[in-house]
Protein backbone atom coordinates (compact mmCIF):
# COMPACT_ATOMS: atom_id res chain seq x y z
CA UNK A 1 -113.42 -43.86 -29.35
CA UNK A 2 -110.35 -45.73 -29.92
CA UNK A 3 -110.24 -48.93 -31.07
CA UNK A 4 -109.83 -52.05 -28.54
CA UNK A 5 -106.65 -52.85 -30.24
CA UNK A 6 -105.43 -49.17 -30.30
CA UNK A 7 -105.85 -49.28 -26.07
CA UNK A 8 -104.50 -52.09 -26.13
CA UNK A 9 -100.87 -51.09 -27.92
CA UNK A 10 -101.00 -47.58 -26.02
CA UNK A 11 -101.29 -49.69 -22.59
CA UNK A 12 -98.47 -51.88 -23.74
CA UNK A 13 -96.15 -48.21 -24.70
CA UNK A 14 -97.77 -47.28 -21.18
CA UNK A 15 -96.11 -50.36 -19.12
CA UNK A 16 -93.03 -50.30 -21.51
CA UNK A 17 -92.42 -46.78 -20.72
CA UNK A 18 -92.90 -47.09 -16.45
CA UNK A 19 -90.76 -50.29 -16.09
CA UNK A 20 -87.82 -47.85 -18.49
CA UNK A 21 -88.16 -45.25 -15.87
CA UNK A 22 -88.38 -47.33 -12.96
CA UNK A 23 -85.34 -49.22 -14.36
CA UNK A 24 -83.43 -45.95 -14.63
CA UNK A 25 -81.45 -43.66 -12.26
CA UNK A 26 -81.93 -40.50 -14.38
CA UNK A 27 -83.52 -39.29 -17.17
CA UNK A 28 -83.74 -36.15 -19.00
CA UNK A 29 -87.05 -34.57 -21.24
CA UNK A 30 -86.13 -32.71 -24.17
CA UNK A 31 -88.08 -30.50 -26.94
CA UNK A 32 -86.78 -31.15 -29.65
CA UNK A 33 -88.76 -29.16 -32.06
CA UNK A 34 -86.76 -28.48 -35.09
CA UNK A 35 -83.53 -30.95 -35.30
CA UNK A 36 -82.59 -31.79 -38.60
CA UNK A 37 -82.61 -36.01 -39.17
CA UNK A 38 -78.90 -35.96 -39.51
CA UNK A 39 -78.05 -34.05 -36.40
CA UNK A 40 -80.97 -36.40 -35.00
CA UNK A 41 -78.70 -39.59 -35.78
CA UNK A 42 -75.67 -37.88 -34.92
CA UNK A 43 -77.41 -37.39 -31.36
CA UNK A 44 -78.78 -40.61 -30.92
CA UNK A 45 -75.72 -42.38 -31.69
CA UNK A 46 -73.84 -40.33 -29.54
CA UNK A 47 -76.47 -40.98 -26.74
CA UNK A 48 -76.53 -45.04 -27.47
CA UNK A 49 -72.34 -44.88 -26.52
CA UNK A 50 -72.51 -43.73 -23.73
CA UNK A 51 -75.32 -46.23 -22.81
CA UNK A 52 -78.52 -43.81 -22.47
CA UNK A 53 -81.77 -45.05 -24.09
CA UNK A 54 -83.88 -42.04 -26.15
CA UNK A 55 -86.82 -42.37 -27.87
CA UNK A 56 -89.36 -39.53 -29.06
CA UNK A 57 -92.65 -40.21 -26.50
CA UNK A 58 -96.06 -38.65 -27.04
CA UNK A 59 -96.93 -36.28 -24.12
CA UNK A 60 -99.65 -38.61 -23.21
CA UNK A 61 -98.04 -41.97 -23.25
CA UNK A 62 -95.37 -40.37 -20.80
CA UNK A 63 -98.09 -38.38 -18.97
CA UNK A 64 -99.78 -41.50 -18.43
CA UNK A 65 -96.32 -43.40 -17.45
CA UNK A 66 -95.34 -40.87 -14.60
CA UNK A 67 -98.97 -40.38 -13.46
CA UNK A 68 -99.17 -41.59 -9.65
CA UNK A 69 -95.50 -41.80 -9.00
CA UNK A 70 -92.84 -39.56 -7.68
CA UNK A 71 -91.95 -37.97 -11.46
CA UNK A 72 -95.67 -36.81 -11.70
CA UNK A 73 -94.42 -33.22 -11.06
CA UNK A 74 -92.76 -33.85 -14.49
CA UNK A 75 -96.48 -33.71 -16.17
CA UNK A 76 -96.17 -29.44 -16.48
CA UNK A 77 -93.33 -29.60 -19.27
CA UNK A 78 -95.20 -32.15 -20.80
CA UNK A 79 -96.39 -29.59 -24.22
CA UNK A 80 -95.21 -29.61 -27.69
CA UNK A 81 -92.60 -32.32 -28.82
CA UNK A 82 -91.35 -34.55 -26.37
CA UNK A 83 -88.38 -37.19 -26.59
CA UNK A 84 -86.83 -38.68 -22.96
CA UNK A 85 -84.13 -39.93 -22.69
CA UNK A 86 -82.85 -42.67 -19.84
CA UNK A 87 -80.07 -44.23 -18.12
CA UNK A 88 -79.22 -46.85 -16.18
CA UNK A 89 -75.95 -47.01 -14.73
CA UNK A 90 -74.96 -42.98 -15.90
CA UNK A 91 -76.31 -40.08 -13.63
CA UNK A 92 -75.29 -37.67 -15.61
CA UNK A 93 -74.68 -38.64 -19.60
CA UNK A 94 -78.07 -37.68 -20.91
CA UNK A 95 -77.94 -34.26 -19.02
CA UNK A 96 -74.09 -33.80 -20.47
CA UNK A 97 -74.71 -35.13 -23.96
CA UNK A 98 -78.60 -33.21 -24.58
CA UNK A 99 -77.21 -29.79 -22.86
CA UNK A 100 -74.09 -29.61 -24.79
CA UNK A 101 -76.53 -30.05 -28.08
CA UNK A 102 -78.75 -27.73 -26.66
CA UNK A 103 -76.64 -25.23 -26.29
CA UNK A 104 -75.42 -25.31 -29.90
CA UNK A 105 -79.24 -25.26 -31.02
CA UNK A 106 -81.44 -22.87 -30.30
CA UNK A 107 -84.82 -25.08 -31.27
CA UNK A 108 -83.45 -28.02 -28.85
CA UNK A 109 -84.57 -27.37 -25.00
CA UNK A 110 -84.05 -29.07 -22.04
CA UNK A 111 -87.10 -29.07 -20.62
CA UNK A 112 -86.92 -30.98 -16.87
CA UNK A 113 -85.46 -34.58 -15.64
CA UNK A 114 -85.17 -36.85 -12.85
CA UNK A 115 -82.28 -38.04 -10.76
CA UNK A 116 -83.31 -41.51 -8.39
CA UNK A 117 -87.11 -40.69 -9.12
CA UNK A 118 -86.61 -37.12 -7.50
CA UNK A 119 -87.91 -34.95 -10.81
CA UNK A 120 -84.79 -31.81 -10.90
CA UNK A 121 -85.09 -28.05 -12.25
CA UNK A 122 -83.26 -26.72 -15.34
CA UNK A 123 -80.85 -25.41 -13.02
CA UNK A 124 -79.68 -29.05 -11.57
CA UNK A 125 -79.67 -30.03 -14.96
CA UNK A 126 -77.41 -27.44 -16.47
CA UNK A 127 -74.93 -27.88 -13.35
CA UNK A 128 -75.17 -31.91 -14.34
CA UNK A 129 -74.42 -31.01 -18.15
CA UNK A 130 -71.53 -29.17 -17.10
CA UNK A 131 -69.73 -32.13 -15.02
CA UNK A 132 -67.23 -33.28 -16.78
CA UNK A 133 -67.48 -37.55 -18.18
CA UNK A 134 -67.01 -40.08 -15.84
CA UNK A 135 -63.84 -41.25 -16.45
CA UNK A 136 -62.81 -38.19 -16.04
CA UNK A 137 -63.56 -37.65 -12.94
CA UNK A 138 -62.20 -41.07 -12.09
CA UNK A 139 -58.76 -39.95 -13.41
CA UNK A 140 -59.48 -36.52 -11.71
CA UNK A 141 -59.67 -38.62 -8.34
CA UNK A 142 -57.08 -41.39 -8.99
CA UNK A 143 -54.54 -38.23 -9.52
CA UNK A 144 -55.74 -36.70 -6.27
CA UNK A 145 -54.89 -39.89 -4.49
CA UNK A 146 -51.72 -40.96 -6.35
CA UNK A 147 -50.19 -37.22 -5.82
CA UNK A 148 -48.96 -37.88 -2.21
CA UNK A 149 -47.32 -41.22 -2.44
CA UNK A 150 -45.54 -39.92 -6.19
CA UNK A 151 -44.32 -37.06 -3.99
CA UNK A 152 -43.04 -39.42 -1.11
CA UNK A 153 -41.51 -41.36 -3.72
CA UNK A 154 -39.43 -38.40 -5.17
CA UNK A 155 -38.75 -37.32 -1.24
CA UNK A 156 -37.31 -41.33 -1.14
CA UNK A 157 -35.30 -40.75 -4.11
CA UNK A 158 -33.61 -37.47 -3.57
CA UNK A 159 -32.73 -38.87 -0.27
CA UNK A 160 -31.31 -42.18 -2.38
CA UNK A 161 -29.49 -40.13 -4.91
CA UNK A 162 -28.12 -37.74 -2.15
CA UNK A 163 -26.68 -40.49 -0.02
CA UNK A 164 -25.07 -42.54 -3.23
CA UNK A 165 -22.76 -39.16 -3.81
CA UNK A 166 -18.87 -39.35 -3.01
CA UNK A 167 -18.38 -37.38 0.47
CA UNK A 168 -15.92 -34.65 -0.13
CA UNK A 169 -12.46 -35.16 0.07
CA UNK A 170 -10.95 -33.16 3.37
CA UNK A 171 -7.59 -31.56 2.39
């Protein structure tokens, strides 16, 4: 039997870890069973950028954290090593970031997530990682919507540049 003060830290990494994912608008669980400690840092840093929060849980912390709430169909992929990663204001960063590293290591899975506390297959997961960054589909859009007024602008400007010609000469 556990200690009183052992409870009591693992229901404090309990609470911590509920008010993270009810902060959060997605989330992606990860195996990650065999990283090295400098691809490790390498990954984290390039998670912390881009603004999503991963940390390395125990399966029964987060078990314990999703139990009773909409992600509790996350508990199945809850075996071996488990790290989650979070964001707040990003839908799909983690899922980008973690399944481009994933598919460069074969010990690193993907193992489920969550998108606005509805828990998503691997195949929603591996369409997210595949959407391009945000800005970039912000400039993707911004073109879309700038392409017809450049074109009227161009159809203005031929029509300028025709008119400002010298009319023929009759003979």
């Amino acid at each position: 039997m556990p200690s009183e003060k052992v409870l009591e830290l693992k229901k404090q990494q309990v609470a911590a870890l509920k008010e993270r994912l009810d902060a959060s608008i997605a989330g992606v669980v990860v195996d990650y069973k065999g990283i090295s400690v400098e691809d490790d840092t390498k990954l984290r840093k390039e998670l912390r950028e881009a603004g999503v929060e991963y940390t390395v849980v125990k399966n029964t912390i987060l078990g314990r954290a999703i139990d009773g709430t909409s992600l509790a169909d996350m508990s199945s992929a809850l075996e071996g090593t488990t790290a989650i990663a979070t964001s707040k204001d990003d839908y799909v960063a983690a899922a980008r970031i973690l399944g481009k590293y994933a598919e460069k290591n074969d010990n690193f899975k993907l193992k489920t997530g969550y998108l606005d506390d509805e828990v998503i297959g691997l195949e929603k997961l591996d369409s997210l990682a595949k959407l391009p960054s945000r800005e970039v589909l912000l400039a993707t859009v911004l073109s879309a919507f700038n392409a017809p007024i450049a074109s009227f602008a161009r159809a203005v400007q031929a029509i300028v540049d025709k008119d400002g010609e010298a009319a023929p000469v009759a003979e």
